[in-house]
PDB file of N, CA and C in Angstrom:
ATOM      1  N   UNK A   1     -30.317 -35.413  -4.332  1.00  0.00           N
ATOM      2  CA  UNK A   1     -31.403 -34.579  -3.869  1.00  0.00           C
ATOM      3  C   UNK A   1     -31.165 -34.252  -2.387  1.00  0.00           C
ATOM      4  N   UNK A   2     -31.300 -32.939  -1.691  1.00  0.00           N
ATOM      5  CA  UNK A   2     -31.498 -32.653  -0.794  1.00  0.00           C
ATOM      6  C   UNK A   2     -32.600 -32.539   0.069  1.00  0.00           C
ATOM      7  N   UNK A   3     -33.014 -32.843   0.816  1.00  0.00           N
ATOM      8  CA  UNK A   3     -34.348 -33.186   1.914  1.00  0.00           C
ATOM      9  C   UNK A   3     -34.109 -33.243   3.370  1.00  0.00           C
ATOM     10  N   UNK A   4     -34.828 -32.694   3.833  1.00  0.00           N
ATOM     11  CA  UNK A   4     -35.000 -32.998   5.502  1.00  0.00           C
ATOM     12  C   UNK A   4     -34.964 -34.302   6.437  1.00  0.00           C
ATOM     13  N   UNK A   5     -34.071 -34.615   7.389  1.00  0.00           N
ATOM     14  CA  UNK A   5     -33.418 -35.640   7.673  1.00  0.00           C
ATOM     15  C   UNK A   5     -34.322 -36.194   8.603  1.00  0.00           C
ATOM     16  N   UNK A   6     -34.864 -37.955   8.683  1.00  0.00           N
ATOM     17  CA  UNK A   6     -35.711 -38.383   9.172  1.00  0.00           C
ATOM     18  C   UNK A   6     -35.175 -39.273  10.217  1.00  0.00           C
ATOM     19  N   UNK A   7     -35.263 -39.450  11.523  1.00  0.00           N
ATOM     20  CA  UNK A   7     -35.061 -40.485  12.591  1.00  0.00           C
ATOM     21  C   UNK A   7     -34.164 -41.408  12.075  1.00  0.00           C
ATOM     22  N   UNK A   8     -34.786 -42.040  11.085  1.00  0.00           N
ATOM     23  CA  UNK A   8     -33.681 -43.447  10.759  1.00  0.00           C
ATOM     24  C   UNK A   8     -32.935 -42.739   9.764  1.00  0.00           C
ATOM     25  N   UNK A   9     -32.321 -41.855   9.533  1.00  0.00           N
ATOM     26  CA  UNK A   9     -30.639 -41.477   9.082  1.00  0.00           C
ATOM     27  C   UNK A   9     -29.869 -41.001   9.968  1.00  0.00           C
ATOM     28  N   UNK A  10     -30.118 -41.213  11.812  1.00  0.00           N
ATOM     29  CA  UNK A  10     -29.221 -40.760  12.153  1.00  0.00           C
ATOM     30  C   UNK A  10     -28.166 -41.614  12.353  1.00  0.00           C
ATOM     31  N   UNK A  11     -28.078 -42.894  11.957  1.00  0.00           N
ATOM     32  CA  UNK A  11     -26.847 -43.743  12.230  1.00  0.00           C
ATOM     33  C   UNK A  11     -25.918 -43.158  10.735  1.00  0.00           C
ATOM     34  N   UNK A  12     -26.289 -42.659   9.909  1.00  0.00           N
ATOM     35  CA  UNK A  12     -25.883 -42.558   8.328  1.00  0.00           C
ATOM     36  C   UNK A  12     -24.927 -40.802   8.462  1.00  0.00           C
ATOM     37  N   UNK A  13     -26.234 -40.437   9.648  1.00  0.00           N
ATOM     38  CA  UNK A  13     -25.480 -38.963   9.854  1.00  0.00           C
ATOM     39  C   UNK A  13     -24.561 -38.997  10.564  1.00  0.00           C
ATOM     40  N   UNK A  14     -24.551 -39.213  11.889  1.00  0.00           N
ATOM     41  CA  UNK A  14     -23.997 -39.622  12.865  1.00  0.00           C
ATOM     42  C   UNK A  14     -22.044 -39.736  11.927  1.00  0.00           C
ATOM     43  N   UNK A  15     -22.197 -40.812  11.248  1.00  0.00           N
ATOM     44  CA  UNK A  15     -20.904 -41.323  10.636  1.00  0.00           C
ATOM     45  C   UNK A  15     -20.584 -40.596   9.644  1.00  0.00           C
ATOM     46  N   UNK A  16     -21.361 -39.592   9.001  1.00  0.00           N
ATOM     47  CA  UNK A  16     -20.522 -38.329   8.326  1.00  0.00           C
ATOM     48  C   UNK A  16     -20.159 -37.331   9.180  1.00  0.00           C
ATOM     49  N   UNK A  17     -21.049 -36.666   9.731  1.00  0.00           N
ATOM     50  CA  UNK A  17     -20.541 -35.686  10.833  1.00  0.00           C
ATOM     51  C   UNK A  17     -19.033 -36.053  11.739  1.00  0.00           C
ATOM     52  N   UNK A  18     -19.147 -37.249  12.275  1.00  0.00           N
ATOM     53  CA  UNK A  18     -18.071 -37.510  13.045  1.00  0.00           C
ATOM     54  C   UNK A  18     -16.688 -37.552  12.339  1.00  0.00           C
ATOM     55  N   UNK A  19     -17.053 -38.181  11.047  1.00  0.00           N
ATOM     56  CA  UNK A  19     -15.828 -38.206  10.054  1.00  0.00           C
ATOM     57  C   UNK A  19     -15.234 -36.728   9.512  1.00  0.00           C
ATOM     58  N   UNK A  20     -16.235 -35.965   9.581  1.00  0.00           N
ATOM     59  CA  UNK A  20     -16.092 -34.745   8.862  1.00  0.00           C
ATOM     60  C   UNK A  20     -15.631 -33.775   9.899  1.00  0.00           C
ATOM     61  N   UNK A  21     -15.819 -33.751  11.166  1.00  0.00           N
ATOM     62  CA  UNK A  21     -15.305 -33.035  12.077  1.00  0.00           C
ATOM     63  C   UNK A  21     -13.929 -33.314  12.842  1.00  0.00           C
ATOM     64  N   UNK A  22     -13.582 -34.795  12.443  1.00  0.00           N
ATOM     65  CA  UNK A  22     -12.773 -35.811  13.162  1.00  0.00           C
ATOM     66  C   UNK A  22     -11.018 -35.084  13.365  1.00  0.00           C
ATOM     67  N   UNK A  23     -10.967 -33.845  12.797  1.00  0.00           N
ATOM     68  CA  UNK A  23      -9.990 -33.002  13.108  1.00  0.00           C
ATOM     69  C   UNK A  23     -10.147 -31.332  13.282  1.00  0.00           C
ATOM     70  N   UNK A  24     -11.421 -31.560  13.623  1.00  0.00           N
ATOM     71  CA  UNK A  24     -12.161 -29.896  14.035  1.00  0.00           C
ATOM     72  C   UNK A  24     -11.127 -29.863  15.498  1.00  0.00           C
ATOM     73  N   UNK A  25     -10.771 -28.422  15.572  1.00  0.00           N
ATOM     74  CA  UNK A  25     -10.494 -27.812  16.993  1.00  0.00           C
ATOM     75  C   UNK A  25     -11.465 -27.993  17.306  1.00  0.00           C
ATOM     76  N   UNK A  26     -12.676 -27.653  17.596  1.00  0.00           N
ATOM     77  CA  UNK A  26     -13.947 -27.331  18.388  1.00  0.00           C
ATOM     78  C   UNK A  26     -14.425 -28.815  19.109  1.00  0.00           C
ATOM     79  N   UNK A  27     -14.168 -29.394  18.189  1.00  0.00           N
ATOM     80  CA  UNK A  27     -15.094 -30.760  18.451  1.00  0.00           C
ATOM     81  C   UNK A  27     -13.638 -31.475  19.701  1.00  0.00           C
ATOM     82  N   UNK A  28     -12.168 -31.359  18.888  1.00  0.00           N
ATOM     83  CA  UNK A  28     -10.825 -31.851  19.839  1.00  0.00           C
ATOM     84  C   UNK A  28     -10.967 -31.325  20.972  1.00  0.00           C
ATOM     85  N   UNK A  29     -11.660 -29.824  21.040  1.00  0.00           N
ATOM     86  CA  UNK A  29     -11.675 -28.949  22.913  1.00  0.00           C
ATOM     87  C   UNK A  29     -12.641 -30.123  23.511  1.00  0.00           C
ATOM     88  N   UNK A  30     -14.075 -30.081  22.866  1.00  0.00           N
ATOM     89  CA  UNK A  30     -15.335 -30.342  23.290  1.00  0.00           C
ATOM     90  C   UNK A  30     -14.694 -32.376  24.192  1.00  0.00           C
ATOM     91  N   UNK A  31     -14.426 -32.522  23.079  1.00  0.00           N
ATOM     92  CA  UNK A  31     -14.227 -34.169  23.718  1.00  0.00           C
ATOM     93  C   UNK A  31     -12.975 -34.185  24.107  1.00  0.00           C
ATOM     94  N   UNK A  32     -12.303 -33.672  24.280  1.00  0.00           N
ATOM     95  CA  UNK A  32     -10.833 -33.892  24.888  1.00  0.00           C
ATOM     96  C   UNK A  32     -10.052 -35.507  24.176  1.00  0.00           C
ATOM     97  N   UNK A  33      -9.433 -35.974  25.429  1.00  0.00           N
ATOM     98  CA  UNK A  33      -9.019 -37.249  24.976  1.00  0.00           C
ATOM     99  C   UNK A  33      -9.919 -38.420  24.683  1.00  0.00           C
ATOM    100  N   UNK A  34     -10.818 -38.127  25.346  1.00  0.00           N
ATOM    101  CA  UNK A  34     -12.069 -39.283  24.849  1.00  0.00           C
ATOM    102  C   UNK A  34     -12.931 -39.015  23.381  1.00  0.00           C
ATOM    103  N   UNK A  35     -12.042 -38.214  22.601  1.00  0.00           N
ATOM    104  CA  UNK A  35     -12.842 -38.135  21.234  1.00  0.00           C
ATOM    105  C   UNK A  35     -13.631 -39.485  20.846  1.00  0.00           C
ATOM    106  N   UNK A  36     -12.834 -40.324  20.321  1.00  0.00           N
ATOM    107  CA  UNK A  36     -13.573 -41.589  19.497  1.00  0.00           C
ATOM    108  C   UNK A  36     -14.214 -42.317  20.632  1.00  0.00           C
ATOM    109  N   UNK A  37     -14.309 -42.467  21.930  1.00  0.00           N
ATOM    110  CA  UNK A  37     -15.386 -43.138  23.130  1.00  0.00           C
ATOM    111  C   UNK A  37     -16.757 -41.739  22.197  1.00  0.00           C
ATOM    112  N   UNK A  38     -16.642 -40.622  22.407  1.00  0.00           N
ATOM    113  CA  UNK A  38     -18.194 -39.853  23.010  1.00  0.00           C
ATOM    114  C   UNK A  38     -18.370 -39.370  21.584  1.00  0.00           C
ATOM    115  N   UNK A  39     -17.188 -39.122  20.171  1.00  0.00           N
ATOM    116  CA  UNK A  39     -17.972 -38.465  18.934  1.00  0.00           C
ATOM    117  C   UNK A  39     -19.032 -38.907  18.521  1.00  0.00           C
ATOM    118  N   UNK A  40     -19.237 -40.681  18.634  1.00  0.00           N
ATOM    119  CA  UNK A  40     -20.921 -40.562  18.204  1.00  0.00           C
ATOM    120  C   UNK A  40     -21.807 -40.264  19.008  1.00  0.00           C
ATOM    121  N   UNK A  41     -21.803 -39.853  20.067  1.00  0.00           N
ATOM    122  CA  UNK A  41     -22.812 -39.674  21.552  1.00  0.00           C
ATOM    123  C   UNK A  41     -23.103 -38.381  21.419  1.00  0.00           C
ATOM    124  N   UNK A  42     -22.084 -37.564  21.071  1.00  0.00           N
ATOM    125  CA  UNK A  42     -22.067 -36.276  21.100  1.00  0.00           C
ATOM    126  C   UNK A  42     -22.818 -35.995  19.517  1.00  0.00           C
ATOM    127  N   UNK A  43     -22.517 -36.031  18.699  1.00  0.00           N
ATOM    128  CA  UNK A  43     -23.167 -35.679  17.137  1.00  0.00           C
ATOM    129  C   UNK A  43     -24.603 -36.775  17.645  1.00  0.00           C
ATOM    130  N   UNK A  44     -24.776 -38.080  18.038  1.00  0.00           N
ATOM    131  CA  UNK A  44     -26.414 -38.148  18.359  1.00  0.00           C
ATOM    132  C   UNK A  44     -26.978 -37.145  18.908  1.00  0.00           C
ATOM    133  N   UNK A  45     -26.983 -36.668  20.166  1.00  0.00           N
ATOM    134  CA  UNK A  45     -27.344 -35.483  21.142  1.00  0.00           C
ATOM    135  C   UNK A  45     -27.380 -34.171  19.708  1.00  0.00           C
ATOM    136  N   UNK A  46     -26.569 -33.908  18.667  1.00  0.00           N
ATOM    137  CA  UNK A  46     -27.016 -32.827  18.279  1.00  0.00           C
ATOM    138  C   UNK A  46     -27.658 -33.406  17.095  1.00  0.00           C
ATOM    139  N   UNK A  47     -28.010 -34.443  16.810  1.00  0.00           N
ATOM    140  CA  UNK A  47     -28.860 -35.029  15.255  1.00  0.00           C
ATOM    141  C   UNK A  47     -30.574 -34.670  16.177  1.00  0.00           C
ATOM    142  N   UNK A  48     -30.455 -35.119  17.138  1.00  0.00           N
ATOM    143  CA  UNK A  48     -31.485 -35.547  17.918  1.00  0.00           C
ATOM    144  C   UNK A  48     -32.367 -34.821  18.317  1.00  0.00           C
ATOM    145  N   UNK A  49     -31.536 -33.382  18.660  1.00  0.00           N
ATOM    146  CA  UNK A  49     -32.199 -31.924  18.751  1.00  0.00           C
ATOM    147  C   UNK A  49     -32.501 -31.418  18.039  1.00  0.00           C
ATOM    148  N   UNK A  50     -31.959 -31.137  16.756  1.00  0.00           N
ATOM    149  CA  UNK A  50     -32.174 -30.924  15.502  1.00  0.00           C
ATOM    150  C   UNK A  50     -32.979 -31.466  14.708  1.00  0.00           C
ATOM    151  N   UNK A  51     -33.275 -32.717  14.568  1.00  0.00           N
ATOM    152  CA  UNK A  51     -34.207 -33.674  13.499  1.00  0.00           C
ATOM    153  C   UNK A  51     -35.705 -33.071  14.177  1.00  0.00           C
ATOM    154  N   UNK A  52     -35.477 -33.377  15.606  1.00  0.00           N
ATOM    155  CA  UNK A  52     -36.689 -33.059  16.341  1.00  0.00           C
ATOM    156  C   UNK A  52     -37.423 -31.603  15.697  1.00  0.00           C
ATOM    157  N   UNK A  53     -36.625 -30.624  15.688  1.00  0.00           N
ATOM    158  CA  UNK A  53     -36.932 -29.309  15.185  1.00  0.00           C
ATOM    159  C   UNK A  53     -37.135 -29.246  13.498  1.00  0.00           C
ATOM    160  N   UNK A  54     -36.661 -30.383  12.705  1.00  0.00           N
ATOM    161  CA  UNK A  54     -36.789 -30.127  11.895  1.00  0.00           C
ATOM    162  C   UNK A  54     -35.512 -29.705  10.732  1.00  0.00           C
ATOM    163  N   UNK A  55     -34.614 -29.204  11.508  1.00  0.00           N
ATOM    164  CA  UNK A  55     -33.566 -28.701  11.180  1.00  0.00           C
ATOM    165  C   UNK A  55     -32.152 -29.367  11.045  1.00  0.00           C
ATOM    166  N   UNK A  56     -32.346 -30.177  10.399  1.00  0.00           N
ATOM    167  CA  UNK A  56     -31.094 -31.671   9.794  1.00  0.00           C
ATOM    168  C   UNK A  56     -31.608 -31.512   8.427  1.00  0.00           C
ATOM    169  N   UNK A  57     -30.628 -31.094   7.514  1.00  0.00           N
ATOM    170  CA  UNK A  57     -30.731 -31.658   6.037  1.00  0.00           C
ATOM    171  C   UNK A  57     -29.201 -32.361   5.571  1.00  0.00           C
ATOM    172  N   UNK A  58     -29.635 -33.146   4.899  1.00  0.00           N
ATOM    173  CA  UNK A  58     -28.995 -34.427   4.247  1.00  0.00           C
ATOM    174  C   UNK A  58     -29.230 -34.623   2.568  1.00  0.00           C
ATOM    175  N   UNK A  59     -28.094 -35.193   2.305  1.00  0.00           N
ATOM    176  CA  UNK A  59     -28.491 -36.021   1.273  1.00  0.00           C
ATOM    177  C   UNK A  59     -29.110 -36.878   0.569  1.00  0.00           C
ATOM    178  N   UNK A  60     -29.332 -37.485  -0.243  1.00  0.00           N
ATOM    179  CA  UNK A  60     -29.911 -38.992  -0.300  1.00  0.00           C
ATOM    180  C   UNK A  60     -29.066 -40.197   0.307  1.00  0.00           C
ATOM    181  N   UNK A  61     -27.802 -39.317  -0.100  1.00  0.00           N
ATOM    182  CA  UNK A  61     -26.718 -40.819  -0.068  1.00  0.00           C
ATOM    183  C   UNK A  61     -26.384 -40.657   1.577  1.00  0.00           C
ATOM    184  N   UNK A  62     -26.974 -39.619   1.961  1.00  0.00           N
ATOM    185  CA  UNK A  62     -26.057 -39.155   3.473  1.00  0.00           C
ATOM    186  C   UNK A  62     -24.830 -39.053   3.634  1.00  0.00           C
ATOM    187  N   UNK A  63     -24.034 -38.308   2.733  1.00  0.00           N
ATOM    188  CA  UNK A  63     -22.697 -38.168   2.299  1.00  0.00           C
ATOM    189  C   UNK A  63     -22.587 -36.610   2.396  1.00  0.00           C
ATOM    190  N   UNK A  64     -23.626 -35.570   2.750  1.00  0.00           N
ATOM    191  CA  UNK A  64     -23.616 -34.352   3.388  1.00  0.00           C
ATOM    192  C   UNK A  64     -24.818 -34.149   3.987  1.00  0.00           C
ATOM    193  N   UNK A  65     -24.460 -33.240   5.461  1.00  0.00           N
ATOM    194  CA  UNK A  65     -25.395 -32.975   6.240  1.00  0.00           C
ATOM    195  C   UNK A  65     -25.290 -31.632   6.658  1.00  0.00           C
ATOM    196  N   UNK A  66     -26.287 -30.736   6.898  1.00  0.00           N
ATOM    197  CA  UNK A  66     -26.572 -29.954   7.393  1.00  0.00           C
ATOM    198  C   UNK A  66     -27.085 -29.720   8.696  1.00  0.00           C
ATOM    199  N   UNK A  67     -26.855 -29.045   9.845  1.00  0.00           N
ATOM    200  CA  UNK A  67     -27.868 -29.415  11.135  1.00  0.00           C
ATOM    201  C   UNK A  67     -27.194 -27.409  11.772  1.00  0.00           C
ATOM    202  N   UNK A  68     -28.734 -27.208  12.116  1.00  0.00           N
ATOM    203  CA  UNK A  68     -29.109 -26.012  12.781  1.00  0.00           C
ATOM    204  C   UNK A  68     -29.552 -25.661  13.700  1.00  0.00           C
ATOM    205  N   UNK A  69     -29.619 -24.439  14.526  1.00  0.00           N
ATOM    206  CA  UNK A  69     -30.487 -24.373  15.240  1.00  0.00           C
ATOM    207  C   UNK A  69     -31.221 -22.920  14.552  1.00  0.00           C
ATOM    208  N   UNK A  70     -32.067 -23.251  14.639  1.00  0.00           N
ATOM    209  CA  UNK A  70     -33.142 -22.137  14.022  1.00  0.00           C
ATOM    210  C   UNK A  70     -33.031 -20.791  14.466  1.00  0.00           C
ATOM    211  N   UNK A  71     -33.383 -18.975  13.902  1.00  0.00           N
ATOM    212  CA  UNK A  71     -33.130 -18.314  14.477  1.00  0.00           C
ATOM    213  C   UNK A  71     -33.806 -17.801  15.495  1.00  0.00           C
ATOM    214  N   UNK A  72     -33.204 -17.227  16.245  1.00  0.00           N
ATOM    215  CA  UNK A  72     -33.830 -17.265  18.028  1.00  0.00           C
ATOM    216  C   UNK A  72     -33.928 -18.003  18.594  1.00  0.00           C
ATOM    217  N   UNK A  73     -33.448 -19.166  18.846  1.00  0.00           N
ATOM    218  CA  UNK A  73     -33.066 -19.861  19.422  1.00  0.00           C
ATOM    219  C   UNK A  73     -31.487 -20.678  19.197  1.00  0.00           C
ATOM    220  N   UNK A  74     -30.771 -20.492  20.045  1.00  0.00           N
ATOM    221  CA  UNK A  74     -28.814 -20.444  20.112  1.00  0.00           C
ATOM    222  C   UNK A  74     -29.529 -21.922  20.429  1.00  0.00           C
ATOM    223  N   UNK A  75     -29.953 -22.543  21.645  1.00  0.00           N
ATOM    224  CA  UNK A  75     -29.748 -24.246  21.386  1.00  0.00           C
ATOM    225  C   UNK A  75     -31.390 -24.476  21.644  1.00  0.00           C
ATOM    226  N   UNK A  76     -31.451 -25.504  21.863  1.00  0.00           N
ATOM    227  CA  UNK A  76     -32.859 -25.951  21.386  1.00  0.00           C
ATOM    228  C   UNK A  76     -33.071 -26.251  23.142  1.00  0.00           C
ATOM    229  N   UNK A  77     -34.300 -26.026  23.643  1.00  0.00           N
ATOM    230  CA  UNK A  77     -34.545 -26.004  25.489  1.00  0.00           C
ATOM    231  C   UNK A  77     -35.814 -27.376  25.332  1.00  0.00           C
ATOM    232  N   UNK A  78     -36.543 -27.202  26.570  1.00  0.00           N
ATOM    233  CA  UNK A  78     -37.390 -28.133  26.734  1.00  0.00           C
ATOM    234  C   UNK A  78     -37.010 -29.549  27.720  1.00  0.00           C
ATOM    235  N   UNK A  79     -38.228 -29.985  27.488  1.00  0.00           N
ATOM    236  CA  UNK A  79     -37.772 -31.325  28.194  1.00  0.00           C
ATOM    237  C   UNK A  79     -36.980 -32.131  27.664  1.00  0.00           C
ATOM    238  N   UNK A  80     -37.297 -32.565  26.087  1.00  0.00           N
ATOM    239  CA  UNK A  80     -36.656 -32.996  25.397  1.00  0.00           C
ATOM    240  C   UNK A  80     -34.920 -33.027  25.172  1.00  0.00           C
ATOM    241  N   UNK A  81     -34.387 -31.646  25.315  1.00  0.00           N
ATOM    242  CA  UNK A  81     -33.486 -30.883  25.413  1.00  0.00           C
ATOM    243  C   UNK A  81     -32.457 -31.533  26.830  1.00  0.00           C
ATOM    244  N   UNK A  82     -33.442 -31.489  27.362  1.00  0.00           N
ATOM    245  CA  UNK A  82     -32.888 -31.450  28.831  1.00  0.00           C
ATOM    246  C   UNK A  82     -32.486 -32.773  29.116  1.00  0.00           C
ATOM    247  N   UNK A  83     -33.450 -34.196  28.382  1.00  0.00           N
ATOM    248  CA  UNK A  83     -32.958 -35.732  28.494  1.00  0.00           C
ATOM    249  C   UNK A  83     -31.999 -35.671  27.725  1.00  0.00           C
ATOM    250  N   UNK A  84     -31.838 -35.352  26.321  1.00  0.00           N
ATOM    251  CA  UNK A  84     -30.532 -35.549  25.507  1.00  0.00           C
ATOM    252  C   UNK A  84     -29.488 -35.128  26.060  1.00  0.00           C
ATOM    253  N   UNK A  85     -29.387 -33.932  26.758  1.00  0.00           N
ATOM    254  CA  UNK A  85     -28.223 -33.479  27.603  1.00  0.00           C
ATOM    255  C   UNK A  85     -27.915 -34.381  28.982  1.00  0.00           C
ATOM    256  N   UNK A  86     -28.913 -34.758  29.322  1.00  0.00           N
ATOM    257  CA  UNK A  86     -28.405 -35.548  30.775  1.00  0.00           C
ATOM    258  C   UNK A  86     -28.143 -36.952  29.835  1.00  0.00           C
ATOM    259  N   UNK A  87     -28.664 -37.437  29.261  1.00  0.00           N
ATOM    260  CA  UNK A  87     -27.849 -38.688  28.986  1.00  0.00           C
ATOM    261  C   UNK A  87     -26.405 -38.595  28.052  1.00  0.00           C
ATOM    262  N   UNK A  88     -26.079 -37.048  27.361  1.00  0.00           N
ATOM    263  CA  UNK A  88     -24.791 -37.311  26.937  1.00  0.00           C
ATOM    264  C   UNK A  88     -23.837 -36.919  28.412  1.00  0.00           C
ATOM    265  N   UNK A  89     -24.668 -36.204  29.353  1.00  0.00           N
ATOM    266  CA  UNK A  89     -23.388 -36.161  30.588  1.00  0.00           C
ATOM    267  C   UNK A  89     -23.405 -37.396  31.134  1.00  0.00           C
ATOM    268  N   UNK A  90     -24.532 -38.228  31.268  1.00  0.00           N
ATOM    269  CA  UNK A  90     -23.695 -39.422  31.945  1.00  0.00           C
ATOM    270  C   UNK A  90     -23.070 -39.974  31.120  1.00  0.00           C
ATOM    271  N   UNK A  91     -22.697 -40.391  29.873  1.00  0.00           N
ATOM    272  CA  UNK A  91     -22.190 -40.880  29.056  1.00  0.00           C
ATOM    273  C   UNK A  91     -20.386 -40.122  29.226  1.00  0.00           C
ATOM    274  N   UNK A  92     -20.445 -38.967  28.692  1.00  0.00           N
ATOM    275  CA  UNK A  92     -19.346 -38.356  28.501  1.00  0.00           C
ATOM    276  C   UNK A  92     -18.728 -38.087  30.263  1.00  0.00           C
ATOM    277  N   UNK A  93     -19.372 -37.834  31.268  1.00  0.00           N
ATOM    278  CA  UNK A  93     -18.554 -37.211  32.331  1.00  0.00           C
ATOM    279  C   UNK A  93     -18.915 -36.216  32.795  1.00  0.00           C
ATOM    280  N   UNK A  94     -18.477 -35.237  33.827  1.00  0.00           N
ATOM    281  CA  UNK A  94     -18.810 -34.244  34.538  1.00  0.00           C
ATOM    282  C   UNK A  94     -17.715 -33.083  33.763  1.00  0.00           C
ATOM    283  N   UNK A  95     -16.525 -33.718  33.497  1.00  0.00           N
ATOM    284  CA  UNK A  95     -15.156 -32.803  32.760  1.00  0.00           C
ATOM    285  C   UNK A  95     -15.625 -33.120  31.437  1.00  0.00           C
ATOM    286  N   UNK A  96     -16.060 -33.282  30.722  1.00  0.00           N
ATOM    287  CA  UNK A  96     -16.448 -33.114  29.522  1.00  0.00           C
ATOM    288  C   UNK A  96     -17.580 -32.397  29.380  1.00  0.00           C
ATOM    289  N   UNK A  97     -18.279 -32.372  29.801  1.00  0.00           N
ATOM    290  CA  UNK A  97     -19.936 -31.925  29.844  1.00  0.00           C
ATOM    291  C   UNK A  97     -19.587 -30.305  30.215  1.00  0.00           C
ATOM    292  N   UNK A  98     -18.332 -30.107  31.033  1.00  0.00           N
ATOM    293  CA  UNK A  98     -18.212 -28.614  31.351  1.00  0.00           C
ATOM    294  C   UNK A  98     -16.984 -28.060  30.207  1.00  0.00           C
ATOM    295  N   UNK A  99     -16.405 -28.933  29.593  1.00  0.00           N
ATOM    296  CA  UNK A  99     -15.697 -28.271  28.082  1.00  0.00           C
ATOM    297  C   UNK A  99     -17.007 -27.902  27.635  1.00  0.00           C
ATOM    298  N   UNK A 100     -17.913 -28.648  27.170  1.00  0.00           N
ATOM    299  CA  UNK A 100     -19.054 -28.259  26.268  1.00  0.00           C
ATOM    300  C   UNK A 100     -19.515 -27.074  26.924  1.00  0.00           C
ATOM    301  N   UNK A 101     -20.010 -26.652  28.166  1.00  0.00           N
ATOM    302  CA  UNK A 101     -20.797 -25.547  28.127  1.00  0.00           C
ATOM    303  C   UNK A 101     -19.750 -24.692  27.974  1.00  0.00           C
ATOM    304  N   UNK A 102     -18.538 -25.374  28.407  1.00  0.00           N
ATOM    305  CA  UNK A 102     -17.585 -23.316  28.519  1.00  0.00           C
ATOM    306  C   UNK A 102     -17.594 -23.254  26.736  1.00  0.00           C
ATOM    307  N   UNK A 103     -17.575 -24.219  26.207  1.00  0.00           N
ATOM    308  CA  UNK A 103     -17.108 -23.802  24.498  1.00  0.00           C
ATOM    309  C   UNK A 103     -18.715 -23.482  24.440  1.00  0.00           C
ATOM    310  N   UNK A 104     -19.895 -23.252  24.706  1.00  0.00           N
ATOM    311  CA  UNK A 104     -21.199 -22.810  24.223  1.00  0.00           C
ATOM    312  C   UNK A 104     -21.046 -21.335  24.500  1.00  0.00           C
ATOM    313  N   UNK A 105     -20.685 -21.268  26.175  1.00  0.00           N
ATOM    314  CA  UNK A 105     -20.112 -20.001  26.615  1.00  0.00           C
ATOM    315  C   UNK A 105     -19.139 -18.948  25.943  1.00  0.00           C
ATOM    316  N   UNK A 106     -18.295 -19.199  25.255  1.00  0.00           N
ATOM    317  CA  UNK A 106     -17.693 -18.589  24.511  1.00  0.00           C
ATOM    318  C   UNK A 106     -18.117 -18.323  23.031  1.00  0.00           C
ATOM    319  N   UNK A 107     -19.042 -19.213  22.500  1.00  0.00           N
ATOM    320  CA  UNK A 107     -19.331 -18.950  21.366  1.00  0.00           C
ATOM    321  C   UNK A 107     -20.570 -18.015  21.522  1.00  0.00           C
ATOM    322  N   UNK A 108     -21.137 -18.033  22.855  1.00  0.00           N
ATOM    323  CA  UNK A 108     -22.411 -17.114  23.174  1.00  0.00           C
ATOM    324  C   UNK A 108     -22.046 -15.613  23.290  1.00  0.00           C
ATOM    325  N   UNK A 109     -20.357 -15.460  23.874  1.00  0.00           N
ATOM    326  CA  UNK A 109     -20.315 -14.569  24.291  1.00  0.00           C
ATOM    327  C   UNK A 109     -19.306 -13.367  22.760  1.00  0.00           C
ATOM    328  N   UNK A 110     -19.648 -14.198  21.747  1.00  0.00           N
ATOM    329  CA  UNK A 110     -19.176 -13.819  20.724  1.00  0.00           C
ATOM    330  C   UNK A 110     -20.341 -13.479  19.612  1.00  0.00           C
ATOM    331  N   UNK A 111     -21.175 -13.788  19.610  1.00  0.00           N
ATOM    332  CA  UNK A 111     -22.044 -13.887  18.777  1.00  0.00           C
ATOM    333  C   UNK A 111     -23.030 -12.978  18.509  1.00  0.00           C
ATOM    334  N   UNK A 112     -23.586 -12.575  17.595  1.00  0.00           N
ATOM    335  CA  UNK A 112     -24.525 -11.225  17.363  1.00  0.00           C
ATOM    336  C   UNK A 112     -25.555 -11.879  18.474  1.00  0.00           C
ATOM    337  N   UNK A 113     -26.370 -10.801  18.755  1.00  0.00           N
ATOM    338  CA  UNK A 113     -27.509 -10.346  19.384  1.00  0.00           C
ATOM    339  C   UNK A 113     -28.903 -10.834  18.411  1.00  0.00           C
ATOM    340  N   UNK A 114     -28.735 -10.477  17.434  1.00  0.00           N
ATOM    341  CA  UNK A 114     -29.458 -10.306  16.419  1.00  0.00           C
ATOM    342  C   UNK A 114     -30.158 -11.923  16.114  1.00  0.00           C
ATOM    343  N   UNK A 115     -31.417 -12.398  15.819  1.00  0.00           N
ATOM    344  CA  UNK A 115     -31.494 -13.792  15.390  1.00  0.00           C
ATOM    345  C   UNK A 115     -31.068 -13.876  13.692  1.00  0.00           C
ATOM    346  N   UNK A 116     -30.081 -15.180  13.532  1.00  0.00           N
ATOM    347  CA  UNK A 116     -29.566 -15.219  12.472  1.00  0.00           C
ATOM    348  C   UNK A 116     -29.330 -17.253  12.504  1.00  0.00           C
ATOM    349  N   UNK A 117     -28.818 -17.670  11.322  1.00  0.00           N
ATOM    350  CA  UNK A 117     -28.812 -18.642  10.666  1.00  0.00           C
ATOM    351  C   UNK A 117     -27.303 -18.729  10.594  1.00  0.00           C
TER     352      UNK A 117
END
């Protein structure tokens, strides 16, 4: 069964996502050489934004996940927003934290106009 993902599956998500991306280009730019130090820091920070919104679906078994950001909105803002991001930069670094925005930057500067899914 598929359902909307609740606080306590993000250790369940966390460890599919990371596994499932664990040879993504995107994710190899984003973390550089410190992949396995920050992949779970980094997929928390996006379970975290997402669950919050609503927008994490999962499995039962948590063996697939889904995670969005809703349309009209490219990332999720707020205060909320703003602690998850400062605690994955102190975590990850000042050179990591700026792979991530230039790869947001580029995917922003590619992307329809239009709100979409």
């Amino acid at each position: 069964m598929i359902r909307r993902a609740a606080l306590g599956d993000r250790g369940g998500v966390v460890a599919t996502v990371a596994a499932a991306f664990a040879k993504d280009p995107a994710f190899a730019f984003i973390l550089g050489e410190d992949h396995e130090r920050l992949v779970a820091h980094f997929v928390t920070a996006l379970f975290d934004l997402r669950v919050a919104a609503r927008n994490v679906w999962v499995s039962d078994d948590l063996a697939a996940v889904a995670m969005w950001d809703a349309p009209g909105r490219r990332h999720p803002v707020g205060a909320q927003a703003a602690s998850v991001w400062a605690r994955y930069r102190a975590l990850a670094g000042g050179e990591a934290f700026e792979r991530l925005a230039n790869y947001n930057a580029a995917v922003a500067a590619v992307s329809v106009p239009e709100p979409h899914w």
